[in-house]
C-alpha atoms as a PDB file:
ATOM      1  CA  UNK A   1      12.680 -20.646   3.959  1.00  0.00           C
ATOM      2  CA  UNK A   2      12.927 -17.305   1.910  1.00  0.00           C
ATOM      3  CA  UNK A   3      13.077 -17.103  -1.638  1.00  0.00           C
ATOM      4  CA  UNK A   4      14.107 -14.056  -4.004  1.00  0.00           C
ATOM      5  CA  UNK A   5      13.353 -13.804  -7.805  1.00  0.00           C
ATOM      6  CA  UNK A   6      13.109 -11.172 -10.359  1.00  0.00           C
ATOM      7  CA  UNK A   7       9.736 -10.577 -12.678  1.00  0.00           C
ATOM      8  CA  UNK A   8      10.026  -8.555 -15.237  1.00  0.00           C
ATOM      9  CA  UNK A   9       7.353  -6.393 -15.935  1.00  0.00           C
ATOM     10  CA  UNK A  10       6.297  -3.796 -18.293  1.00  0.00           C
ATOM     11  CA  UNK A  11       9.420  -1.347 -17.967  1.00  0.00           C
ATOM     12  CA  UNK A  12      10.837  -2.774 -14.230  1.00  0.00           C
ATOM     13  CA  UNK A  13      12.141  -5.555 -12.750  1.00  0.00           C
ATOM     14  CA  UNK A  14      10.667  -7.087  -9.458  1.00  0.00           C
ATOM     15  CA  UNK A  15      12.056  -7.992  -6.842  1.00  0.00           C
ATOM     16  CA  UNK A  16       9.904 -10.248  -5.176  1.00  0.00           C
ATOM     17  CA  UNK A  17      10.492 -12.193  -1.809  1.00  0.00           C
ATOM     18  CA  UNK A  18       8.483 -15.895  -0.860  1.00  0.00           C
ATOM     19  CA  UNK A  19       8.464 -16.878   2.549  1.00  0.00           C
ATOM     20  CA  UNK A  20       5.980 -19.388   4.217  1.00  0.00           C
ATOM     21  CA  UNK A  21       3.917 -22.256   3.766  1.00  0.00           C
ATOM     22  CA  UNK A  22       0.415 -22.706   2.591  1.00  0.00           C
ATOM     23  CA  UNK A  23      -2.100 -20.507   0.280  1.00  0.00           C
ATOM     24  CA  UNK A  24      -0.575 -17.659  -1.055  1.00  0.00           C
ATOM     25  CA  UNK A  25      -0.948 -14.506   0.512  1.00  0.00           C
ATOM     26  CA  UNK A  26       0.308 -10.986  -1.439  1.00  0.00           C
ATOM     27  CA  UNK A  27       1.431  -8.124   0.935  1.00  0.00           C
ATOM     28  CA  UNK A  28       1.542  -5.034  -1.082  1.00  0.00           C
ATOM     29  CA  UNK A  29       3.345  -2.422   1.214  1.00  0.00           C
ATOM     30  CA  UNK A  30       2.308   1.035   2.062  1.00  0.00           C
ATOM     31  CA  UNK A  31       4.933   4.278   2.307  1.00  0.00           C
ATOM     32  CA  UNK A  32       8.387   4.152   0.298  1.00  0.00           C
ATOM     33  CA  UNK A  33       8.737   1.023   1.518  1.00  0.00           C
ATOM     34  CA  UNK A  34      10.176  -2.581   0.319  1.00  0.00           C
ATOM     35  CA  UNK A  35      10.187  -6.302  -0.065  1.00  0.00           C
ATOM     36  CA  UNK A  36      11.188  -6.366   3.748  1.00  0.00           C
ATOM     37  CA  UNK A  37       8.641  -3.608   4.886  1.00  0.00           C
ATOM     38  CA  UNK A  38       5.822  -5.304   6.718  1.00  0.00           C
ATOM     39  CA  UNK A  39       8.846  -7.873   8.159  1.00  0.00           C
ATOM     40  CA  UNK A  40       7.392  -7.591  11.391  1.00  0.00           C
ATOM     41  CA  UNK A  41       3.706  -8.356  10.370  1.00  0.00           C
ATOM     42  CA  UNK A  42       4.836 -11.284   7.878  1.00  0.00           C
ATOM     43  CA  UNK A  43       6.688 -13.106  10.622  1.00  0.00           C
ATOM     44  CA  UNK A  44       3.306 -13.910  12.593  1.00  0.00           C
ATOM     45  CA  UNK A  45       1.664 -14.967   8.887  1.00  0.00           C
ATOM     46  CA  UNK A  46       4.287 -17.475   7.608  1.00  0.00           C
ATOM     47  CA  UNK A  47       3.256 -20.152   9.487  1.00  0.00           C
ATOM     48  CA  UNK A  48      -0.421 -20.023   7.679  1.00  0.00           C
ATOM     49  CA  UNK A  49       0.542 -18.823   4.205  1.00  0.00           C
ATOM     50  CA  UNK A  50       3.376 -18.677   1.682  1.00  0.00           C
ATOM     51  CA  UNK A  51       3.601 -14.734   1.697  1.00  0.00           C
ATOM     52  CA  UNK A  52       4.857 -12.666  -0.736  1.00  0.00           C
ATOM     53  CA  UNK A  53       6.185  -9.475  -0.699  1.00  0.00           C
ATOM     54  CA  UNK A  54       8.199  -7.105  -3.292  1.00  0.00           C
ATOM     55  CA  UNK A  55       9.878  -3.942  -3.793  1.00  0.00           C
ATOM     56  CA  UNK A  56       7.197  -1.392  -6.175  1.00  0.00           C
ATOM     57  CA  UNK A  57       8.536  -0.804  -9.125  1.00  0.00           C
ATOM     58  CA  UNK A  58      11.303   2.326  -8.219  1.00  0.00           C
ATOM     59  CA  UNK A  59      12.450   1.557  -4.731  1.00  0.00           C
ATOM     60  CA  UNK A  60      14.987  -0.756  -3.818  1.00  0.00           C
ATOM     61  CA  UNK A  61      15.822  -3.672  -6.176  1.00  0.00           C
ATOM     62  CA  UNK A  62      12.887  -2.587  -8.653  1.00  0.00           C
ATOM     63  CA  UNK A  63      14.655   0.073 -11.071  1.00  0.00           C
ATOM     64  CA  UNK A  64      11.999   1.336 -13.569  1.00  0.00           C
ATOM     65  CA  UNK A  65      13.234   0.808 -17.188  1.00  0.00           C
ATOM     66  CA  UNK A  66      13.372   4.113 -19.105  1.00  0.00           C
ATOM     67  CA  UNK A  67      10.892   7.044 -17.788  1.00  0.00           C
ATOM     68  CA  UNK A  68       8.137   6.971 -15.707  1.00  0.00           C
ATOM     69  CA  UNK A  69       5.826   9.654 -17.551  1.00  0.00           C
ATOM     70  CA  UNK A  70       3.194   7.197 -17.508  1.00  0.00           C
ATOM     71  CA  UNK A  71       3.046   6.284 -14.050  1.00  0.00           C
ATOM     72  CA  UNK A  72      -0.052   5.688 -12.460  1.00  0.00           C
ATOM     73  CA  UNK A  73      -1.596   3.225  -9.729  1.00  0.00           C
ATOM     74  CA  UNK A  74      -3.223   0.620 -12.566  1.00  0.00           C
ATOM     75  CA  UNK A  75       0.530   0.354 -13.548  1.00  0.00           C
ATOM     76  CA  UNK A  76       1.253  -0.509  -9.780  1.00  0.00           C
ATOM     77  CA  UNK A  77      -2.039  -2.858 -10.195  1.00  0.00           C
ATOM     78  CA  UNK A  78      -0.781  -4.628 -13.156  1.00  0.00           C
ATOM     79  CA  UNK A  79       2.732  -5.366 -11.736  1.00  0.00           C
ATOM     80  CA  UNK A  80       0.765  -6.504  -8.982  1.00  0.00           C
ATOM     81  CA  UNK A  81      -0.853  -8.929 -11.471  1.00  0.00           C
ATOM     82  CA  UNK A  82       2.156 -10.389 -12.695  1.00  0.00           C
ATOM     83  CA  UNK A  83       3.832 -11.011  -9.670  1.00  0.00           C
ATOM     84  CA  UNK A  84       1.148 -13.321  -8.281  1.00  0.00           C
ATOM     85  CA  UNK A  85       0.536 -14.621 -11.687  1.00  0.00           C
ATOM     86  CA  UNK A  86       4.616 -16.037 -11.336  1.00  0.00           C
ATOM     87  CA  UNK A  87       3.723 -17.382  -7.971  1.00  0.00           C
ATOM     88  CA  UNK A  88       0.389 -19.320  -7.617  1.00  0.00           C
ATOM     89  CA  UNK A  89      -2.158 -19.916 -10.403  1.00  0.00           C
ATOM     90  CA  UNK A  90      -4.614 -20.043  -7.664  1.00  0.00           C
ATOM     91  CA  UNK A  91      -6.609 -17.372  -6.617  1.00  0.00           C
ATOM     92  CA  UNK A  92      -4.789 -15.115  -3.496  1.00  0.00           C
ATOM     93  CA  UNK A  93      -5.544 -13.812  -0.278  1.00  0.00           C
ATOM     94  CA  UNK A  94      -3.880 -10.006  -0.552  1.00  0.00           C
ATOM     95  CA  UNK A  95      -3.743  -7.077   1.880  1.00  0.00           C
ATOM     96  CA  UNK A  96      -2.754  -3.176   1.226  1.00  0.00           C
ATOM     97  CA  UNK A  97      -1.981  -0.659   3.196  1.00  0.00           C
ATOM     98  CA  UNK A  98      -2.343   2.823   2.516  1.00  0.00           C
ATOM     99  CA  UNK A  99      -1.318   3.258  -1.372  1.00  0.00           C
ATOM    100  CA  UNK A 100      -0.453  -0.480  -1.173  1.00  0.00           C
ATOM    101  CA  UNK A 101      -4.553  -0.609  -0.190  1.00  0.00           C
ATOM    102  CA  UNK A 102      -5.279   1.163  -3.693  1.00  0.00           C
ATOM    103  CA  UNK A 103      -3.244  -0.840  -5.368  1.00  0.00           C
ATOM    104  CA  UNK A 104      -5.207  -3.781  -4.547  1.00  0.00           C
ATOM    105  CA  UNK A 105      -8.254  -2.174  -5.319  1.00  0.00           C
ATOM    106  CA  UNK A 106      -6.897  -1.786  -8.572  1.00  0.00           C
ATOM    107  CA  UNK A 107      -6.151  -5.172  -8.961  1.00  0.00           C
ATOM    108  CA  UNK A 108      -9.017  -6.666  -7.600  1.00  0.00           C
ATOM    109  CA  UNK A 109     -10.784  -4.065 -10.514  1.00  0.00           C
ATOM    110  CA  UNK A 110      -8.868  -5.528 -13.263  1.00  0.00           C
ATOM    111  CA  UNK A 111      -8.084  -9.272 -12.056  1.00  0.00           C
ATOM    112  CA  UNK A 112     -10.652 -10.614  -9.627  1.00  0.00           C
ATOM    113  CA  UNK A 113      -9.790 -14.102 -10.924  1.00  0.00           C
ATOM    114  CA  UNK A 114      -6.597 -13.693  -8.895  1.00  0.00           C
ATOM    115  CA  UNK A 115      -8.033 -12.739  -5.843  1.00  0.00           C
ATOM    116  CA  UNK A 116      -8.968 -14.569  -3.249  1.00  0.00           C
ATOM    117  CA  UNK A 117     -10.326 -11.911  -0.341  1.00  0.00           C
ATOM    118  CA  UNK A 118      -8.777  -8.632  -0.519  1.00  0.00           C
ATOM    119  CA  UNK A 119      -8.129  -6.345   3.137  1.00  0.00           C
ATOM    120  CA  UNK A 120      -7.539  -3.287   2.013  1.00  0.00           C
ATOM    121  CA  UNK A 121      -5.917  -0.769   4.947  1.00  0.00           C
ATOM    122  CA  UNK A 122      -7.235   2.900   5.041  1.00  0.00           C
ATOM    123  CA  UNK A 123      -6.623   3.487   1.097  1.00  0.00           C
ATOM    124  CA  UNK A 124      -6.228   7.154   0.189  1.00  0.00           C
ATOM    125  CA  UNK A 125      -8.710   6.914  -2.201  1.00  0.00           C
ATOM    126  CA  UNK A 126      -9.443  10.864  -2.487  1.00  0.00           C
ATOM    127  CA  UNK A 127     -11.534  10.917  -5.150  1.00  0.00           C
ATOM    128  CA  UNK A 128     -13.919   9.633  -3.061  1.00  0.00           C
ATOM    129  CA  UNK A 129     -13.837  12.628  -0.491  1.00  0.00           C
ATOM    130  CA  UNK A 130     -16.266  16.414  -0.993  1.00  0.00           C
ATOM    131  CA  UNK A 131     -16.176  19.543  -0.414  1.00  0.00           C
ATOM    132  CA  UNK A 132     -13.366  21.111   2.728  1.00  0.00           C
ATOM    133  CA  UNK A 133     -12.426  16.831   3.194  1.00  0.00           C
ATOM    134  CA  UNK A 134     -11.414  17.144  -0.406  1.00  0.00           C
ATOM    135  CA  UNK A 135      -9.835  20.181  -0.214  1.00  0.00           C
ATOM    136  CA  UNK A 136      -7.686  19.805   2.902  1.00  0.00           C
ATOM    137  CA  UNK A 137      -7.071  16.534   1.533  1.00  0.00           C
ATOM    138  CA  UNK A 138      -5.380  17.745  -1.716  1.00  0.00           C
ATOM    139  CA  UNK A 139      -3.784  20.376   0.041  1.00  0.00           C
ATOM    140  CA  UNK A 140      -1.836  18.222   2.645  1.00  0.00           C
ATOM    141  CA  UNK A 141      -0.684  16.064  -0.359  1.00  0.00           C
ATOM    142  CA  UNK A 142       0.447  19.347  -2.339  1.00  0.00           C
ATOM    143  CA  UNK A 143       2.054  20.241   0.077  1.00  0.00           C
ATOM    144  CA  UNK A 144       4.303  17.316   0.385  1.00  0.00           C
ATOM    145  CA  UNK A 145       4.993  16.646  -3.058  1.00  0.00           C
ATOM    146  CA  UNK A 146       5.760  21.015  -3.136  1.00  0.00           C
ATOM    147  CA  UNK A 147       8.273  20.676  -0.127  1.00  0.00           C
ATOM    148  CA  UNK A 148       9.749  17.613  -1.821  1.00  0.00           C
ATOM    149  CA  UNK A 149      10.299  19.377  -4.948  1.00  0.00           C
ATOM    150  CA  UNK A 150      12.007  22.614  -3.452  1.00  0.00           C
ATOM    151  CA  UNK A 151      13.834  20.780  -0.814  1.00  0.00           C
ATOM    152  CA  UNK A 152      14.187  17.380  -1.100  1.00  0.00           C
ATOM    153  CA  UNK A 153      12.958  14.506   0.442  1.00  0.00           C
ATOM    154  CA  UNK A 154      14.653  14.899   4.008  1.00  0.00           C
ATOM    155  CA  UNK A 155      12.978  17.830   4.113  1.00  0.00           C
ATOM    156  CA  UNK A 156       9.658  16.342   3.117  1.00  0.00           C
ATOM    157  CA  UNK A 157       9.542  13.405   5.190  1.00  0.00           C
ATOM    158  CA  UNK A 158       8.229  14.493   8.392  1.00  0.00           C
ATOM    159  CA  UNK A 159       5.275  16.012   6.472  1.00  0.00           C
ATOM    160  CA  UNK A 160       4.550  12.407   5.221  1.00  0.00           C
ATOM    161  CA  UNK A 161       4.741  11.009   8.676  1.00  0.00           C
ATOM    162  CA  UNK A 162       2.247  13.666   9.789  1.00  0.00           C
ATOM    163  CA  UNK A 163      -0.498  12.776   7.276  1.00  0.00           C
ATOM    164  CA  UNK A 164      -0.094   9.108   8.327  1.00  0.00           C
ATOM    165  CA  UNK A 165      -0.872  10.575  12.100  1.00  0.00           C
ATOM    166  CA  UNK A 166       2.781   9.463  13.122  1.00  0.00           C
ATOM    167  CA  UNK A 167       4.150  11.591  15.959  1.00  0.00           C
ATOM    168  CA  UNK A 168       7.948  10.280  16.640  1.00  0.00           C
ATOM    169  CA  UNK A 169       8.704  10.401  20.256  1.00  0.00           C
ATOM    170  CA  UNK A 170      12.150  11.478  19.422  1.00  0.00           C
ATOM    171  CA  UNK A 171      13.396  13.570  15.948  1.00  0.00           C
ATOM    172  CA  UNK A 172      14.098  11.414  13.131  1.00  0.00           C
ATOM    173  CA  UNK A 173      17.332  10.551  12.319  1.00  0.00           C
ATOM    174  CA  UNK A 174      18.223  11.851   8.641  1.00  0.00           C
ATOM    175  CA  UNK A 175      17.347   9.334   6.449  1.00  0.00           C
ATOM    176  CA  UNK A 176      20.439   7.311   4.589  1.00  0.00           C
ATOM    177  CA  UNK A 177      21.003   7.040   0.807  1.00  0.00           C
ATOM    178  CA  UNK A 178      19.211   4.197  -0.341  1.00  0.00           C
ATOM    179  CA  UNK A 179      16.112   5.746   2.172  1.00  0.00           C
ATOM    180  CA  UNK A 180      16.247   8.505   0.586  1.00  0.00           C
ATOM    181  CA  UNK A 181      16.032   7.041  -3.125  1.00  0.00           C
ATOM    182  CA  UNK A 182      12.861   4.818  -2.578  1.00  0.00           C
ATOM    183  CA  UNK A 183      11.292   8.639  -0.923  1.00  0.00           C
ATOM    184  CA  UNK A 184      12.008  10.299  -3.780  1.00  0.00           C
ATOM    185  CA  UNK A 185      10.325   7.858  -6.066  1.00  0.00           C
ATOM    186  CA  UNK A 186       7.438   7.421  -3.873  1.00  0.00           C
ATOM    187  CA  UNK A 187       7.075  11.430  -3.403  1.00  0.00           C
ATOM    188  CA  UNK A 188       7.707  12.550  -7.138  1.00  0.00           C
ATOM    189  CA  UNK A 189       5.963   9.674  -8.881  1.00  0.00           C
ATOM    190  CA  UNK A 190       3.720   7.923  -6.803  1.00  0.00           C
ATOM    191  CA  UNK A 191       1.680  10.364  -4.724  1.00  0.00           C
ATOM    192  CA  UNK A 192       0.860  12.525  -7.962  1.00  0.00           C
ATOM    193  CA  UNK A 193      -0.624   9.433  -8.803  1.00  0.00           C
ATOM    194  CA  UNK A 194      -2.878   9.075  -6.078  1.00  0.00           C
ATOM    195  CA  UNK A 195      -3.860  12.533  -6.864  1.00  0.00           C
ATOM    196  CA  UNK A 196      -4.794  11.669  -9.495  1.00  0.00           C
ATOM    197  CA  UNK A 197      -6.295   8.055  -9.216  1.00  0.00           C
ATOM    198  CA  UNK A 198     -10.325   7.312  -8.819  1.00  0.00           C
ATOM    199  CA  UNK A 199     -10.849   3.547  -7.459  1.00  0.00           C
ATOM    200  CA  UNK A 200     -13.467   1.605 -10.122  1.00  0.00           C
ATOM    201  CA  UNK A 201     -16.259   1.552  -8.150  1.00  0.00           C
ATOM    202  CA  UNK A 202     -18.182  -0.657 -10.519  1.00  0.00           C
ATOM    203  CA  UNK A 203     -15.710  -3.277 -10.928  1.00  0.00           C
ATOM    204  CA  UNK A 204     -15.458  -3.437  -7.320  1.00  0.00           C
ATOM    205  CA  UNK A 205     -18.951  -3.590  -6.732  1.00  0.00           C
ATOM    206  CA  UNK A 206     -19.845  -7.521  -4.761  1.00  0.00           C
ATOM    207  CA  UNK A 207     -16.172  -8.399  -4.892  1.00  0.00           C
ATOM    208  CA  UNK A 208     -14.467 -10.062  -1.878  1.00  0.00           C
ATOM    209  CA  UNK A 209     -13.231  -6.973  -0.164  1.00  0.00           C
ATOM    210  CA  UNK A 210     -12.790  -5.949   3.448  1.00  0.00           C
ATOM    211  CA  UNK A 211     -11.576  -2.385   4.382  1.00  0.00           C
ATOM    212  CA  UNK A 212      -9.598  -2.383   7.162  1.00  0.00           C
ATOM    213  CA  UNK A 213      -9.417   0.523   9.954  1.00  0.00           C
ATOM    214  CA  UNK A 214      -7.415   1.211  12.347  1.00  0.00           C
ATOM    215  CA  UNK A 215      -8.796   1.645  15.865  1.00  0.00           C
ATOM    216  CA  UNK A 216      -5.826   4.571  16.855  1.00  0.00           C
ATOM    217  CA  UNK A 217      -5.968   6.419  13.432  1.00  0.00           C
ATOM    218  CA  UNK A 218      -8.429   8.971  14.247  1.00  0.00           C
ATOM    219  CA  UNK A 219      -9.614  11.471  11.788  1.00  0.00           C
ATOM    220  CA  UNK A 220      -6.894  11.948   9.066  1.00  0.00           C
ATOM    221  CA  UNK A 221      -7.343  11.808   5.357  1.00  0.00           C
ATOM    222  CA  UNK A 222      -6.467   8.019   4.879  1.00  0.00           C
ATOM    223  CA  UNK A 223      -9.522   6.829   7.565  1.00  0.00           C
ATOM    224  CA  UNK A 224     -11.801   9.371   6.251  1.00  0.00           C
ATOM    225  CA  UNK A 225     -11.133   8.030   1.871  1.00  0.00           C
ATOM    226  CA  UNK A 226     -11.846   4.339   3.675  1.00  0.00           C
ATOM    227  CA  UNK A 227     -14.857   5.251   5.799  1.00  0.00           C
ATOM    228  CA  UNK A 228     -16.112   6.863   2.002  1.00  0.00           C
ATOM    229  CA  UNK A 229     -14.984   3.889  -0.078  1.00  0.00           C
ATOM    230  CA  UNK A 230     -16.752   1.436   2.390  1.00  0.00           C
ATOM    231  CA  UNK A 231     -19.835   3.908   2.196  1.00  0.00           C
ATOM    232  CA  UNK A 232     -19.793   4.086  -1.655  1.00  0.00           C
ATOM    233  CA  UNK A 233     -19.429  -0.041  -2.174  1.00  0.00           C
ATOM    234  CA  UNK A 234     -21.666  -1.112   0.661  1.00  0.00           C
ATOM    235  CA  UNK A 235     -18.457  -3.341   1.598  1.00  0.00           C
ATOM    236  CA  UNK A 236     -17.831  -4.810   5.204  1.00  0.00           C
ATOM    237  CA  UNK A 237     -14.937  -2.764   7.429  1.00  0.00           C
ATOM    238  CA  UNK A 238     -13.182  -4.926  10.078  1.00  0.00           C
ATOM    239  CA  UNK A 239     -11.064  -2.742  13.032  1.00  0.00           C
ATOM    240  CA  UNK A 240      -7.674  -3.312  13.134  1.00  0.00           C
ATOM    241  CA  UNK A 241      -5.060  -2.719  16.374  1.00  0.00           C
ATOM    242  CA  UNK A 242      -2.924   0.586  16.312  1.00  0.00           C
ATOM    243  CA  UNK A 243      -3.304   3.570  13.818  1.00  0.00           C
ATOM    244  CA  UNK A 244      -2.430   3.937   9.748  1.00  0.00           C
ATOM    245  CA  UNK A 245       0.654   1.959  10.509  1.00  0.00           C
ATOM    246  CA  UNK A 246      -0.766  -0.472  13.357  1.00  0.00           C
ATOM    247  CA  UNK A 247       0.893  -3.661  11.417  1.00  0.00           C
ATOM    248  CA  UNK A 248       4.414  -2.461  12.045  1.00  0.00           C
ATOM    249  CA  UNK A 249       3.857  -1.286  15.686  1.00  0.00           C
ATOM    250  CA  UNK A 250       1.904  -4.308  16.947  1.00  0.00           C
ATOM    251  CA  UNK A 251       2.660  -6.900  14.581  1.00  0.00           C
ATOM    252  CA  UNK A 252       1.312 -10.479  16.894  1.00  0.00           C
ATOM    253  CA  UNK A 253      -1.868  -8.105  17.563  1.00  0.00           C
ATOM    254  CA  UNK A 254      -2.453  -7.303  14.166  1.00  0.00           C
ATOM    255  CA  UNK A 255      -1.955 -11.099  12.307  1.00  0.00           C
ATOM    256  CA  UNK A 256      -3.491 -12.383  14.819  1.00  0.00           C
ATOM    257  CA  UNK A 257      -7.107  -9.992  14.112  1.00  0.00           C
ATOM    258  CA  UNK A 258      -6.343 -10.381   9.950  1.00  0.00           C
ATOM    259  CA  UNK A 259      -6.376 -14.343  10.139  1.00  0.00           C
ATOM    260  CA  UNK A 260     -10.168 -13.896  11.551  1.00  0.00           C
ATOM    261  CA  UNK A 261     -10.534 -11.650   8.364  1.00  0.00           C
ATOM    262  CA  UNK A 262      -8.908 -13.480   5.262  1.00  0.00           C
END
């Protein structure tokens, strides 16, 4: 059974999808995407936990109240906050991926009385990253948000897949209108803010976190900000099947390796 409900949060509206039976387990999804994003993943988990999933504030069914000058990932952690806080009262399993991934850092930070075990997915956390890393790191992401700005998402797309080591097989088909929306949100608002974001390192320190890696990703930026968060926390890193995006591209594989984790 699947459930849909709005939260309200401060300036958005959620909307946030329940599926499942059991302990609640938060999916917090990676990209542009939405509620229905990790679909293929949260199929093999609903028979363990009741899993939620939501659109981030600015894609889909989440419209952002007023403007967004403010945006940062602690505002993505605190909506994060609120949604479980509607669901359970009982502490969650979650798992991120990618800026999803640093938005559960975030929350784990700020509200590690809502968290359970945290996996968090090859999280761009680029503060973390020195010298040429750092530097071709920031560049890539200029880049993209550049080519966004002076041609438009389309245009910019590609570029994303590339930095999340995602070669198609075929050219992508032109994205449609509402694909388009959620990339222009996630490429004007939310990748400035992981620019700009630094994980708290401190607050993080002994909490109940796993970094996950993917066993295909080789050597882009997202792998090498995990392989330095791990590093800086001392925290445990579990393999995962496939690359950046492994969950969508061998779903059964993938559940089956995070129920040995959470």
């Amino acid at each position: 059974m699947t459930t849909t409900r709005s939260i309200a949060s401060d300036g958005a509206d959620l909307h946030v999808r329940v599926q499942g039976r059991g302990a609640a387990l938060l999916v917090l999804q990676g990209g542009d995407g939405i509620a229905e994003g990790t679909d293929p993943l949260v199929r093999e988990l609903t028979a363990h936990f009741t899993v939620i999933t939501y659109d981030r504030r600015g894609l889909g069914r989440s419209p952002v109240r007023g403007a967004a000058d403010d945006h940062d990932l602690s505002t993505h952690g605190e909506d994060a906050s609120r949604v479980l806080a509607a669901v359970t009262d009982q502490p969650a399993a979650v798992v991120g991926f990618s800026i999803g991934g640093l938005i559960a850092l975030d929350l784990l930070a700020r509200h590690p009385e809502q968290v359970r075990v945290l996996v968090s997915h090859e999280p761009p956390a680029m503060a973390l990253l020195r010298g040429a890393a750092s530097e071709e790191a920031v560049a890539e992401l200029t880049d993209i948000i550049t080519t966004h700005r002076e041609a438009g998402a389309a245009v910019a797309a590609p570029k994303l897949m590339g930095l999340a080591g995602i070669t198609p097989s075929s050219p992508p088909s032109e994205p449609d209108a509402a694909r388009l929306a959620n990339l222009d949100f996630f490429i004007g608002e939310d990748m400035p803010a992981v620019l700009r974001h630094e994980p708290n390192l401190a607050a993080l320190k002994g909490k109940p976190l796993v970094i996950g890696l993917g066993r295909d990703t080789g050597d882009i930026t997202a792998s090498r900000c995990a392989r330095a968060l791990a590093a800086e926390l001392g925290a445990p890193t579990a393999d995962f099947p496939g690359g950046h995006s492994g969950f969508l591209f061998h779903p059964q594989e993938f559940a089956a390796r995070l129920l040995t984790v959470l």
